[in-house]
PDB file of N, CA and C in Angstrom:
ATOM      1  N   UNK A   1      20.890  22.081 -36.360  1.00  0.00           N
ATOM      2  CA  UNK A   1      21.695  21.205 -35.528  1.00  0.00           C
ATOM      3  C   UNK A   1      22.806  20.580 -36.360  1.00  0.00           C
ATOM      4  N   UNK A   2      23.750  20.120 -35.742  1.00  0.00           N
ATOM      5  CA  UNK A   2      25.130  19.621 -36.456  1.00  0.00           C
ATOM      6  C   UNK A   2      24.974  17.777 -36.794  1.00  0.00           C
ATOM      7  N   UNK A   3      24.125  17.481 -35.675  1.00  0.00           N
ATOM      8  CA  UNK A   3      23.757  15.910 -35.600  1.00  0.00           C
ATOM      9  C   UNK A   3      22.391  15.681 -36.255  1.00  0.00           C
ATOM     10  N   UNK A   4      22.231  13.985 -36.283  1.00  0.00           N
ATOM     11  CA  UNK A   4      21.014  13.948 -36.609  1.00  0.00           C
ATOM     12  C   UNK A   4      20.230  13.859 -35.403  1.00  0.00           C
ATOM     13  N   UNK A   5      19.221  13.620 -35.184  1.00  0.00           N
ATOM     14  CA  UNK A   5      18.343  13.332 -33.800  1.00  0.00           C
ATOM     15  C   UNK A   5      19.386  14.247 -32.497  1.00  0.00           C
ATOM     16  N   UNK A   6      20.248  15.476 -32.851  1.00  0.00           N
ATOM     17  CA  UNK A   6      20.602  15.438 -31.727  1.00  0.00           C
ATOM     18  C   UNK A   6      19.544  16.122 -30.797  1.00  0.00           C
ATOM     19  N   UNK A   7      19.106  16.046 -29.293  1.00  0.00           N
ATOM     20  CA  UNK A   7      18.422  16.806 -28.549  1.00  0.00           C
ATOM     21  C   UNK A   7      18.976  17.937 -28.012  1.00  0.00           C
ATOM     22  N   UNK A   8      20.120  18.518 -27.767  1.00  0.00           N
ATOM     23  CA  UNK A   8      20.281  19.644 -27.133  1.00  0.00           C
ATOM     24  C   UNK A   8      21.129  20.362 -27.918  1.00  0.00           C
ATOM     25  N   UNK A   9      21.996  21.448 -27.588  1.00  0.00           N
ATOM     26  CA  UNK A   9      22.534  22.034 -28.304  1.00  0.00           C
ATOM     27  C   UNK A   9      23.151  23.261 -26.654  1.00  0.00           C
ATOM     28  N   UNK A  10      24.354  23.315 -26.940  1.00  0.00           N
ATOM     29  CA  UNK A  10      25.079  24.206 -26.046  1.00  0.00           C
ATOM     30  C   UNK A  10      25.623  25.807 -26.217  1.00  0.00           C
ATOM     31  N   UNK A  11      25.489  26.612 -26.020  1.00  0.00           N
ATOM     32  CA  UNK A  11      25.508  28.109 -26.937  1.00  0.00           C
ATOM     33  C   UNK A  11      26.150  28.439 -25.474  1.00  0.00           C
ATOM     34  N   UNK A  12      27.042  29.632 -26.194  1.00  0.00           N
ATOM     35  CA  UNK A  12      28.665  29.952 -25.198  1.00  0.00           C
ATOM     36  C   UNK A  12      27.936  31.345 -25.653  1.00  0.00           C
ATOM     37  N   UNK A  13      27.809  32.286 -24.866  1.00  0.00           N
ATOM     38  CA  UNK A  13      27.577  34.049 -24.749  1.00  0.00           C
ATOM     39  C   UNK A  13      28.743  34.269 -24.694  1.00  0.00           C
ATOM     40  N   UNK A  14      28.858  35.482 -25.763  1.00  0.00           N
ATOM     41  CA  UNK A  14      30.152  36.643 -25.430  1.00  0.00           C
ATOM     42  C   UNK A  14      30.036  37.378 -25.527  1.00  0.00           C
ATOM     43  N   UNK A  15      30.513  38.810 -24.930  1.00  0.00           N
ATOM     44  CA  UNK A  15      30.557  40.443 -24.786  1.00  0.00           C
ATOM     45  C   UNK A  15      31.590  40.940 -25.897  1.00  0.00           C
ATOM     46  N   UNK A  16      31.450  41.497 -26.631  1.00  0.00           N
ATOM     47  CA  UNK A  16      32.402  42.290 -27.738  1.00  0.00           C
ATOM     48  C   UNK A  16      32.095  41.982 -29.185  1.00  0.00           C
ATOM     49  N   UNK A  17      33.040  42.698 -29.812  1.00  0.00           N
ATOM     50  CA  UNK A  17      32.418  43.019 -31.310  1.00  0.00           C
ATOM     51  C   UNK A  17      33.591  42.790 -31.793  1.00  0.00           C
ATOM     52  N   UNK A  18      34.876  41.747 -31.623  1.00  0.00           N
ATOM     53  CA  UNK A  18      36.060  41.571 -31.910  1.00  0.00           C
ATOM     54  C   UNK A  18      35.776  40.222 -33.101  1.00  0.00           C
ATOM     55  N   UNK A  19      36.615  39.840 -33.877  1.00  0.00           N
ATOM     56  CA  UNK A  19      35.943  39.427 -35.035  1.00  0.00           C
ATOM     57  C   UNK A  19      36.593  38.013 -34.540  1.00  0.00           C
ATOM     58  N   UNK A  20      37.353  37.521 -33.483  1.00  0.00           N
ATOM     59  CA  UNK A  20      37.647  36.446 -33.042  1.00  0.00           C
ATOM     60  C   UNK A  20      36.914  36.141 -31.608  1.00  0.00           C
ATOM     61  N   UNK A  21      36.112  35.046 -31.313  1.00  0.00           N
ATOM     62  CA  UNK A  21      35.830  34.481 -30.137  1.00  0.00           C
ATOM     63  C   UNK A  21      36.467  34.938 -28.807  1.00  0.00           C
ATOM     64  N   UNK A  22      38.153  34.464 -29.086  1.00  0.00           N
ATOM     65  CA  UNK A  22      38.917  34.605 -28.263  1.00  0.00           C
ATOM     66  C   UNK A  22      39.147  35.887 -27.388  1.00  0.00           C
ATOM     67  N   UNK A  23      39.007  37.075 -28.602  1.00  0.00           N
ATOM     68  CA  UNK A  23      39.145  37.960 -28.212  1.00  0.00           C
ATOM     69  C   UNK A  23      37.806  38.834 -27.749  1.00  0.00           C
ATOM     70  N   UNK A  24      36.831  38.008 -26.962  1.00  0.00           N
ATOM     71  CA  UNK A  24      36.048  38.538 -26.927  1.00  0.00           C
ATOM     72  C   UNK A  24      35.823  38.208 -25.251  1.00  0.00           C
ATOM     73  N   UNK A  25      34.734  38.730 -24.542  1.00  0.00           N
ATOM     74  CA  UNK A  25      34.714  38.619 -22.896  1.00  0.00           C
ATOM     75  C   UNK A  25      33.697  37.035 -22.959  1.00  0.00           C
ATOM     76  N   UNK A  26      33.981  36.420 -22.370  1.00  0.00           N
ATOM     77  CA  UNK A  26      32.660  35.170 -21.968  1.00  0.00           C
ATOM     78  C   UNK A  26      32.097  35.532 -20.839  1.00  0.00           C
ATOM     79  N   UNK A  27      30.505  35.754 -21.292  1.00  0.00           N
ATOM     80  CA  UNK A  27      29.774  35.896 -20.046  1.00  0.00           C
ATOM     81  C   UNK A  27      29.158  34.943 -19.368  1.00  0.00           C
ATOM     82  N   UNK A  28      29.197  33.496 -20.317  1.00  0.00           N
ATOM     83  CA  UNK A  28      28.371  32.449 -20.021  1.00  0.00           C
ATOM     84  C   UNK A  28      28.049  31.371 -20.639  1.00  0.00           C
ATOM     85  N   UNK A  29      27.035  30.400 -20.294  1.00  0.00           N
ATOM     86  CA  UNK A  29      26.897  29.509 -21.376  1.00  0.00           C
ATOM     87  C   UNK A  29      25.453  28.837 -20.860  1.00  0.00           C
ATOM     88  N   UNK A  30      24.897  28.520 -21.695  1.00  0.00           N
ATOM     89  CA  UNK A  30      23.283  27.833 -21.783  1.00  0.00           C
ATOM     90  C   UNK A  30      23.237  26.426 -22.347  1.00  0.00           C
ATOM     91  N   UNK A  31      22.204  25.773 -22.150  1.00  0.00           N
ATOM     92  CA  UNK A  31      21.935  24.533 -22.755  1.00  0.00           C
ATOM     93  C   UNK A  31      20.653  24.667 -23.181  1.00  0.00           C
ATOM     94  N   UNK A  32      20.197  24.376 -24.375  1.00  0.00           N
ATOM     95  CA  UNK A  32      18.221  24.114 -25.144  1.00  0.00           C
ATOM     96  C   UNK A  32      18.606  22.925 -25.280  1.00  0.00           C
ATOM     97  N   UNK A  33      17.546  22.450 -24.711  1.00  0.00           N
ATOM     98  CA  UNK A  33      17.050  20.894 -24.604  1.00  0.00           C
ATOM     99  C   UNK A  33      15.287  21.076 -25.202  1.00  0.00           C
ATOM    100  N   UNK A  34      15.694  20.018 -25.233  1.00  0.00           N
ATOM    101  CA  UNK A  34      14.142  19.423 -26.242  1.00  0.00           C
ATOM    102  C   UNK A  34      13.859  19.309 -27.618  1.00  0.00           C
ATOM    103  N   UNK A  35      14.887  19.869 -28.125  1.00  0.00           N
ATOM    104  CA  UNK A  35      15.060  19.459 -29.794  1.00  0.00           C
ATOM    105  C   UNK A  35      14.534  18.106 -30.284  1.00  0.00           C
ATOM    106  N   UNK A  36      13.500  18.792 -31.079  1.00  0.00           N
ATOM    107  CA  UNK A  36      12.692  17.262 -31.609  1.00  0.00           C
ATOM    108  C   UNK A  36      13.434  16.509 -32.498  1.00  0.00           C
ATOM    109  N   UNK A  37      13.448  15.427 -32.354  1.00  0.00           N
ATOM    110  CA  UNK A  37      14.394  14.375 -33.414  1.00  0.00           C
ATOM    111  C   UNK A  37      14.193  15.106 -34.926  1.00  0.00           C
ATOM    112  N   UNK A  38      14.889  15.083 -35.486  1.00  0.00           N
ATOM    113  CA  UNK A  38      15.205  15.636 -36.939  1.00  0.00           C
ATOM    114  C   UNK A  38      16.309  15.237 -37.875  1.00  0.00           C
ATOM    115  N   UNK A  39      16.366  14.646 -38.892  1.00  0.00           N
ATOM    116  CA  UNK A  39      17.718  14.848 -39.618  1.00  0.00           C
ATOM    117  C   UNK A  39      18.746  16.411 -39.170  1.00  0.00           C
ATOM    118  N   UNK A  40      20.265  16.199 -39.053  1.00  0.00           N
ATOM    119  CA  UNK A  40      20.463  17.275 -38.940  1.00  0.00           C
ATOM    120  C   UNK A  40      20.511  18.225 -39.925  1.00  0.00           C
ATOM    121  N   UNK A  41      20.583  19.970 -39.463  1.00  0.00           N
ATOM    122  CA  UNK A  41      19.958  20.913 -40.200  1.00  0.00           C
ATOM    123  C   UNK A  41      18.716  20.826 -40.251  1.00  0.00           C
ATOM    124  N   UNK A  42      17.777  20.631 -39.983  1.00  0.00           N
ATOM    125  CA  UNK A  42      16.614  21.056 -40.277  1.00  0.00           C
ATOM    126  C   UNK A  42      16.252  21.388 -39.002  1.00  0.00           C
ATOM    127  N   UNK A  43      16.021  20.948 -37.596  1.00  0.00           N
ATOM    128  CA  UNK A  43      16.308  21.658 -36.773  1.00  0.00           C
ATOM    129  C   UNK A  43      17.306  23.089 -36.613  1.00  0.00           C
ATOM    130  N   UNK A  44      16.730  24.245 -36.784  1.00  0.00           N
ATOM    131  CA  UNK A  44      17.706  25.891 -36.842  1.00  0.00           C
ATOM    132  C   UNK A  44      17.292  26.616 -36.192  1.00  0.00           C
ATOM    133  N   UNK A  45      18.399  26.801 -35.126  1.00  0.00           N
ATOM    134  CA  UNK A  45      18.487  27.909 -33.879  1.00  0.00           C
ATOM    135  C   UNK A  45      19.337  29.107 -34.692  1.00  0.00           C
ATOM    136  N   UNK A  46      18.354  29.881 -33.907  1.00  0.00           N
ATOM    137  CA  UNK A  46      18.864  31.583 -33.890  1.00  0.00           C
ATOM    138  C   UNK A  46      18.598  32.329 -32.858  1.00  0.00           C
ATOM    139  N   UNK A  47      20.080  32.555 -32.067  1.00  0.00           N
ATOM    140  CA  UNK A  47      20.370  33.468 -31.070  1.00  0.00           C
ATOM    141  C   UNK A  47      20.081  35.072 -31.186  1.00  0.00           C
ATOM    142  N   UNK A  48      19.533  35.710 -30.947  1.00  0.00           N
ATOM    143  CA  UNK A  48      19.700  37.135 -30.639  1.00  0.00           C
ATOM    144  C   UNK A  48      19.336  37.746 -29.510  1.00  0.00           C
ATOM    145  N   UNK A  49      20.640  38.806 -29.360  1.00  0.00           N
ATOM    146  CA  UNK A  49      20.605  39.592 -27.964  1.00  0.00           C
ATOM    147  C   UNK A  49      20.164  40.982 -28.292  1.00  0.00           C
TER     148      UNK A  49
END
């Protein structure tokens, strides 16, 4: 996590293999909630599709 105690965290999906965001398709976006209080960083998400 980027915060300390933060609880959620927002993750943006994209389609492509373009080495910029921008240039890539947005399919969407999610929210994880429930992140247990933590200094930040020590809470670590990992996305895979």
């Amino acid at each position: 996590t980027a915060d300390d105690n933060q609880p959620s965290v927002a993750i943006q999906v994209f389609q492509g293999e373009r080495e910029f965001t921008r240039d890539n398709k947005p399919l969407g976006t999610f929210e994880l909630t429930g992140i247990a209080p933590a200094p930040r960083g020590i809470p670590q998400i990992e996305v895979t599709f």
